[in-house]
C-alpha atoms as a PDB file:
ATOM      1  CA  UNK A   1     -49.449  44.137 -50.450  1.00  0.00           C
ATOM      2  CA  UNK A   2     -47.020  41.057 -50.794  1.00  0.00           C
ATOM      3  CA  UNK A   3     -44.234  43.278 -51.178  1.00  0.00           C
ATOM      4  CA  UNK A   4     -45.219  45.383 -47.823  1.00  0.00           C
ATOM      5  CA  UNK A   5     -45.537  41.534 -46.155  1.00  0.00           C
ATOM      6  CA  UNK A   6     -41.941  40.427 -47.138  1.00  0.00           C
ATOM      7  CA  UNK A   7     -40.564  43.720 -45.773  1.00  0.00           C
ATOM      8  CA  UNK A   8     -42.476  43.477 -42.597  1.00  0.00           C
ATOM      9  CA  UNK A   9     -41.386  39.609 -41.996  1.00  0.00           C
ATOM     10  CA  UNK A  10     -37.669  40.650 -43.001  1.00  0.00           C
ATOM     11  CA  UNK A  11     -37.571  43.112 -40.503  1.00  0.00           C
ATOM     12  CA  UNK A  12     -39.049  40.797 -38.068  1.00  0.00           C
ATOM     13  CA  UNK A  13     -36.617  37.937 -38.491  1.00  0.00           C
ATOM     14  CA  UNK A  14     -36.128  36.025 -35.613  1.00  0.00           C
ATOM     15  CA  UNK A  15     -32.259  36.380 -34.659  1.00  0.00           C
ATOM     16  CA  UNK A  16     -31.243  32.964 -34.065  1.00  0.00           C
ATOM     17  CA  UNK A  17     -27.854  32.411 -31.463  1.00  0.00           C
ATOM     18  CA  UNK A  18     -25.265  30.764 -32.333  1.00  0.00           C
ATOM     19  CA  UNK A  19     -25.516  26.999 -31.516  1.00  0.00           C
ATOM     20  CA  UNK A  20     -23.140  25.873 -29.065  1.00  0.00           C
ATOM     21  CA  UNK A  21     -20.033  23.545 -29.917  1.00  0.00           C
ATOM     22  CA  UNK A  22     -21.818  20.631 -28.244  1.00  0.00           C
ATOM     23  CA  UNK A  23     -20.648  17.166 -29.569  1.00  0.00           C
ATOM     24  CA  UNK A  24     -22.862  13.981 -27.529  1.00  0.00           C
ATOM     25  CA  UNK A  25     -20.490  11.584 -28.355  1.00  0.00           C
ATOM     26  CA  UNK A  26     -17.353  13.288 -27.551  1.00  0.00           C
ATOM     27  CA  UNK A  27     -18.711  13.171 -23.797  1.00  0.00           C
ATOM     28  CA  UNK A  28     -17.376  10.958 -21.196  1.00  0.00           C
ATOM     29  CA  UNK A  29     -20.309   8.507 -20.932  1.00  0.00           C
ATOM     30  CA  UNK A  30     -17.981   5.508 -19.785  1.00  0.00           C
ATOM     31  CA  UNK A  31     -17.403   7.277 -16.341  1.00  0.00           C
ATOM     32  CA  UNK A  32     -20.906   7.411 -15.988  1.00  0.00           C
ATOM     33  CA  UNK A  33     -21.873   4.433 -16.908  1.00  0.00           C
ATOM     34  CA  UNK A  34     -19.345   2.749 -14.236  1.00  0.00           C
ATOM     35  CA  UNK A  35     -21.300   4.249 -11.563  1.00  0.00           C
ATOM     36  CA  UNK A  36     -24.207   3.555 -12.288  1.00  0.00           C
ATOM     37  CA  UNK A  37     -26.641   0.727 -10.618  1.00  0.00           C
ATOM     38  CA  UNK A  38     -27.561  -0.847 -14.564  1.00  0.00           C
ATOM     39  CA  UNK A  39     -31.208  -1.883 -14.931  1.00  0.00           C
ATOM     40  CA  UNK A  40     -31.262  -3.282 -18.594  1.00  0.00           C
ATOM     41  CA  UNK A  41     -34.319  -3.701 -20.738  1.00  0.00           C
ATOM     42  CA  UNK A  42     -34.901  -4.671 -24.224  1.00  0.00           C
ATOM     43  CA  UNK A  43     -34.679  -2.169 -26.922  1.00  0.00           C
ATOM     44  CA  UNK A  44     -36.060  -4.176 -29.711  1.00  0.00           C
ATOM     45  CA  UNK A  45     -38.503  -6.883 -29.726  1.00  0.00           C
ATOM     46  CA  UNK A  46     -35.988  -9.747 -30.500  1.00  0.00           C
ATOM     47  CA  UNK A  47     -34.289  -9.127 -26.575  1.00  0.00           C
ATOM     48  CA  UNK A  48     -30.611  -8.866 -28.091  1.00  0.00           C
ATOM     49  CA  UNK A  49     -29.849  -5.630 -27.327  1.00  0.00           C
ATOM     50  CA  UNK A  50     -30.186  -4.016 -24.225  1.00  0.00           C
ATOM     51  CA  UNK A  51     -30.271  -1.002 -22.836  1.00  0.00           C
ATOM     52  CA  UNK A  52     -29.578   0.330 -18.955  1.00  0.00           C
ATOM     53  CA  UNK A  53     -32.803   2.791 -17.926  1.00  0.00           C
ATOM     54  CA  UNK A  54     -30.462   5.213 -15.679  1.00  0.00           C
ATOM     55  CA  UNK A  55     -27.648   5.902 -17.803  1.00  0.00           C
ATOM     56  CA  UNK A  56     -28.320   4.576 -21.657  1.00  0.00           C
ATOM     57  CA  UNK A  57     -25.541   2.323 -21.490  1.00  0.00           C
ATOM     58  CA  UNK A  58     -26.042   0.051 -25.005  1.00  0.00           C
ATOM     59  CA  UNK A  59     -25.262  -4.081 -24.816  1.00  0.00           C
ATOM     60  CA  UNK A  60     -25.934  -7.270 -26.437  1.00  0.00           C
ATOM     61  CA  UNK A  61     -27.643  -9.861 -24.281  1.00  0.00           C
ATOM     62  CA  UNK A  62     -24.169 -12.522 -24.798  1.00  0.00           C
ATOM     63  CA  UNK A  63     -21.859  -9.704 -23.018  1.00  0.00           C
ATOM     64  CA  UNK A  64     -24.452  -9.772 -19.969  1.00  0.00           C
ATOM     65  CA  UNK A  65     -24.375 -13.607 -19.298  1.00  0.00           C
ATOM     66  CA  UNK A  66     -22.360 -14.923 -16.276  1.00  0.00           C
ATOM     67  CA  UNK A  67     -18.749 -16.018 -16.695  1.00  0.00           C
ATOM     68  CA  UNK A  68     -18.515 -17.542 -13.148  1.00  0.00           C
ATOM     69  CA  UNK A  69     -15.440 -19.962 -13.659  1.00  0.00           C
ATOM     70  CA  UNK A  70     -16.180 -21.967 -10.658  1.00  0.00           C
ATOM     71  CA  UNK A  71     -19.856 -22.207 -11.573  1.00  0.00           C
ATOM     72  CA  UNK A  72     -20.934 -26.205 -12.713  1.00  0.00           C
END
């Protein structure tokens, strides 16, 4: 009977396609990023590193802070 059962789920096999080529971080994400309207909120609990809602765009809280020369 286990014999007939591996015969039946050989023939059954799901045929699985072919995966596309797809690489996420060969993508163009910079473009996107540019356009977009950034909302950032914290990804971890320390508030470091944040992140924009819309596009994913990753930063550290120091490379957000104004540098406004003419600012007092």
């Amino acid at each position: 009977m286990y014999i007939l059962e591996l015969v039946v789920k050989l023939f059954k096999k799901k045929k699985v396609e072919k995966q596309l080529e797809f690489d996420p971080l060969a993508s163009d994400n910079i473009e996107i990023s540019e356009e977009c309207e950034h909302i950032f909120m914290p990804v971890d609990s320390t508030g470091e590193i944040l992140a924009c809602s819309k596009c994913g765009l990753v930063v550290n809280r120091k490379d957000l802070k104004d540098k406004n020369i003419f600012k007092t």
